[in-house]
C-alpha atoms as a PDB file:
ATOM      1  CA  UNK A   1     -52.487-122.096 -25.897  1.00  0.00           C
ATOM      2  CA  UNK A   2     -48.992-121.123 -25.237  1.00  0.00           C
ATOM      3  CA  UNK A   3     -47.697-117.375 -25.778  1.00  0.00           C
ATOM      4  CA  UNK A   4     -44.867-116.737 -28.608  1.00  0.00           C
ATOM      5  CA  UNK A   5     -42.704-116.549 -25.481  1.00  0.00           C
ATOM      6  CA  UNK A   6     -43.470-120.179 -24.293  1.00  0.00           C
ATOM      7  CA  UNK A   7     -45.335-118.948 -21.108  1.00  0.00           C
ATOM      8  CA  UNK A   8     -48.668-119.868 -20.687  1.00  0.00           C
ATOM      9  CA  UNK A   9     -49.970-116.792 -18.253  1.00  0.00           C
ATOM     10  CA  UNK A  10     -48.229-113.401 -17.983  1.00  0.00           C
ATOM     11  CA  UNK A  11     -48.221-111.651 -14.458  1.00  0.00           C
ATOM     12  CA  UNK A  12     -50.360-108.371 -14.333  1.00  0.00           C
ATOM     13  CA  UNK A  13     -48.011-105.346 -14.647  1.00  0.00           C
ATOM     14  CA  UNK A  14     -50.071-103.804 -11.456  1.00  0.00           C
ATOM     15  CA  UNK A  15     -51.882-106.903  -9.292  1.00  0.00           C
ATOM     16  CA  UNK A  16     -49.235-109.545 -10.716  1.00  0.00           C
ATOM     17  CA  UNK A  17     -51.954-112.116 -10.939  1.00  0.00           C
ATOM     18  CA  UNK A  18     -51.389-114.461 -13.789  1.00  0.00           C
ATOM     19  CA  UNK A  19     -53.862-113.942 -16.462  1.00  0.00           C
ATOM     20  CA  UNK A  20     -53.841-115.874 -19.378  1.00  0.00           C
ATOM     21  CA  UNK A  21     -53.729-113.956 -23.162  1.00  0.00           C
ATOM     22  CA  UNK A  22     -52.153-110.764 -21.250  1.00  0.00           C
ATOM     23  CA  UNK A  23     -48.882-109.406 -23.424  1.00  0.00           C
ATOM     24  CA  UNK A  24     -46.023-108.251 -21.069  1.00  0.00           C
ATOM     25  CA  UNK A  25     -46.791-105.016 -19.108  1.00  0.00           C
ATOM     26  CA  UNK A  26     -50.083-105.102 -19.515  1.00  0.00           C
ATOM     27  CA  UNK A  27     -53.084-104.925 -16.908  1.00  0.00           C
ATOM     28  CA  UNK A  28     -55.546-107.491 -16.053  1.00  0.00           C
ATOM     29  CA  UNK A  29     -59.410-106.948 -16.409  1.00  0.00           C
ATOM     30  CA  UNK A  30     -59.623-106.306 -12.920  1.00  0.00           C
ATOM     31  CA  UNK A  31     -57.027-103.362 -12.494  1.00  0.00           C
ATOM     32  CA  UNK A  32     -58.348-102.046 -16.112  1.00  0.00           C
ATOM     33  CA  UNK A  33     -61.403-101.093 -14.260  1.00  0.00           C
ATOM     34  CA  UNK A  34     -60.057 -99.933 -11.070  1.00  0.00           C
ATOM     35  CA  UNK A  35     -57.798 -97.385 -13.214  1.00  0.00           C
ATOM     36  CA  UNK A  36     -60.404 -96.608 -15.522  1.00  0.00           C
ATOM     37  CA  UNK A  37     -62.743 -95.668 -12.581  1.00  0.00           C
ATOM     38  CA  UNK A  38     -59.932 -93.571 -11.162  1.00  0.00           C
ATOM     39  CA  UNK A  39     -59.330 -91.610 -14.385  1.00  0.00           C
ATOM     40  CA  UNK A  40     -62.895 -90.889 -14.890  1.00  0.00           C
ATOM     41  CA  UNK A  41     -63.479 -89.210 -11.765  1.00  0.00           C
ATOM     42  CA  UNK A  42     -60.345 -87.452 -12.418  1.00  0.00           C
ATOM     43  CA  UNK A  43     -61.299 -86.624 -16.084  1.00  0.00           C
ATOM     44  CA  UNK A  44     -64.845 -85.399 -14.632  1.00  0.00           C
ATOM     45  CA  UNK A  45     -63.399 -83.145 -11.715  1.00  0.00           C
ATOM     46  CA  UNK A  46     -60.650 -81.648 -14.248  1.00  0.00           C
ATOM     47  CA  UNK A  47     -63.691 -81.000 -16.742  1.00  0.00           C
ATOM     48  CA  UNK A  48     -66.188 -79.591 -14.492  1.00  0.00           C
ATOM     49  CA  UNK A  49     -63.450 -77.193 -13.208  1.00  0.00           C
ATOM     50  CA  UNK A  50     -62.292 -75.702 -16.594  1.00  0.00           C
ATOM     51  CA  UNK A  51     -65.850 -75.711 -17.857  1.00  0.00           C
ATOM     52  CA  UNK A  52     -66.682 -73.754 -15.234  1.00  0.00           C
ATOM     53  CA  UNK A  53     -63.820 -71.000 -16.377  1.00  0.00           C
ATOM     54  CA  UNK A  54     -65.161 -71.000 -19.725  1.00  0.00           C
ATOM     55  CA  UNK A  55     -68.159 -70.617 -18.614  1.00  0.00           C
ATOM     56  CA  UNK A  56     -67.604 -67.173 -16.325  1.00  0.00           C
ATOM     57  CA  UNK A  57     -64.960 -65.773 -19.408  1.00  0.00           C
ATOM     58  CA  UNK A  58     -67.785 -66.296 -21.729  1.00  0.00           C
ATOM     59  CA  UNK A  59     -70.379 -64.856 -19.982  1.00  0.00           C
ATOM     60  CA  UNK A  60     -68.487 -61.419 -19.094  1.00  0.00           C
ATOM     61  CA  UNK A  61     -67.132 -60.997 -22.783  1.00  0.00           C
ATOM     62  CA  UNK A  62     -70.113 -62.079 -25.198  1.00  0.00           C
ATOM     63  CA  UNK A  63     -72.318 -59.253 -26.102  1.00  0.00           C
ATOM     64  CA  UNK A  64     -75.959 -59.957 -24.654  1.00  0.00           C
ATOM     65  CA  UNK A  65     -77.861 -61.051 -27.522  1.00  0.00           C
ATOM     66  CA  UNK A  66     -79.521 -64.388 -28.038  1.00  0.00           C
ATOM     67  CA  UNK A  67     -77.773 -65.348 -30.690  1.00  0.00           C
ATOM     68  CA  UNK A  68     -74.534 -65.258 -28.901  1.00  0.00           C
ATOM     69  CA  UNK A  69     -75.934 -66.897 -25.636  1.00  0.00           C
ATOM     70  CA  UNK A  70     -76.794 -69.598 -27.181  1.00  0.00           C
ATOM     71  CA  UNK A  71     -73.015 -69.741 -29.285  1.00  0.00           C
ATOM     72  CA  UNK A  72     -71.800 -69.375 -26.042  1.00  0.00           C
ATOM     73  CA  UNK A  73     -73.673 -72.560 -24.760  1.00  0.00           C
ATOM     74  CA  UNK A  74     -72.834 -74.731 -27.691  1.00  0.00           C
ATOM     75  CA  UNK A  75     -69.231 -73.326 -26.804  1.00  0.00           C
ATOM     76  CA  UNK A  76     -69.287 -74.408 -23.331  1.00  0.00           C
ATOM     77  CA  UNK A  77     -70.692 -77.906 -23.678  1.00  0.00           C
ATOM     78  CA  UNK A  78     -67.817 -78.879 -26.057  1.00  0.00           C
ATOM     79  CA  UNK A  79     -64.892 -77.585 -23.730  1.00  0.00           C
ATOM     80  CA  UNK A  80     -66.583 -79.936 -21.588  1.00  0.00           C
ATOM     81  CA  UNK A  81     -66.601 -82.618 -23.733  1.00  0.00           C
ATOM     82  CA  UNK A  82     -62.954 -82.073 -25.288  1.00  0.00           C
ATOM     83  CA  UNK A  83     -61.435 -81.488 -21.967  1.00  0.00           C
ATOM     84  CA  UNK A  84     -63.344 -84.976 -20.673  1.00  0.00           C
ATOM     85  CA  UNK A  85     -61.813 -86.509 -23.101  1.00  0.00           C
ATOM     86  CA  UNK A  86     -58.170 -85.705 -23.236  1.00  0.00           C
ATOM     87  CA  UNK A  87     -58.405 -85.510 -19.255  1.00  0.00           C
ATOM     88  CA  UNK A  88     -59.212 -88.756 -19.411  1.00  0.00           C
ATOM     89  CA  UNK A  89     -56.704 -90.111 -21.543  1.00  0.00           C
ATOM     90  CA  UNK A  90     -53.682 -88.026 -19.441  1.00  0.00           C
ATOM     91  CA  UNK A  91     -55.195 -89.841 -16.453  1.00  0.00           C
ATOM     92  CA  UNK A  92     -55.093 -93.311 -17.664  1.00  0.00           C
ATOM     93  CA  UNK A  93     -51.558 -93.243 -19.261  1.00  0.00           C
ATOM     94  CA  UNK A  94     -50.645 -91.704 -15.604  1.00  0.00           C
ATOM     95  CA  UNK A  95     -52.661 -93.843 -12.843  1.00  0.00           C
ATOM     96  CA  UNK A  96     -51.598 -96.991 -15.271  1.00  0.00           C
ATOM     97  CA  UNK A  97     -48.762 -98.002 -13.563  1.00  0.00           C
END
């Protein structure tokens, strides 16, 4: 099937391998999972790091009751999880091209 555009294949906007159903300036299958490897072991490093903060600040300002421990915990785990996320996304809108 022919593209809107009358080509056939469209280059890869990294590789520049012709791939067919690819829009302009988009990446192949190949370099989508190259980059997406990449950002994830960015996303994780960036994660673990600032998790790591939060986790020292917390644990020299809560008061020492279990209650608040375990707050603090719950706290924690979704820095980690927030911070994996949007890390990630910064990192594949970056290493994309």
């Amino acid at each position: 099937m022919r593209l809107p555009s009358g080509f056939a294949e469209v280059p890869c906007a990294r590789c520049g391998a012709f791939t067919p159903g690819l829009a302009f300036g988009e990446l192949c299958r190949d370099c989508v999972k190259v980059t997406t490897a990449r950002a994830n072991r960015v996303a994780r490093l960036i994660s673990l790091a600032v998790t790591a903060l939060a986790a020292a600040y917390v644990s020299l300002r809560i008061p020492p009751t279990p209650t608040a421990r375990m707050w603090a915990a719950i706290c924690v785990v979704v820095v980690y999880l927030i911070v994996r996320r949007v890390a990630k996304k910064v990192a594949m809108e970056h290493l994309r091209g």
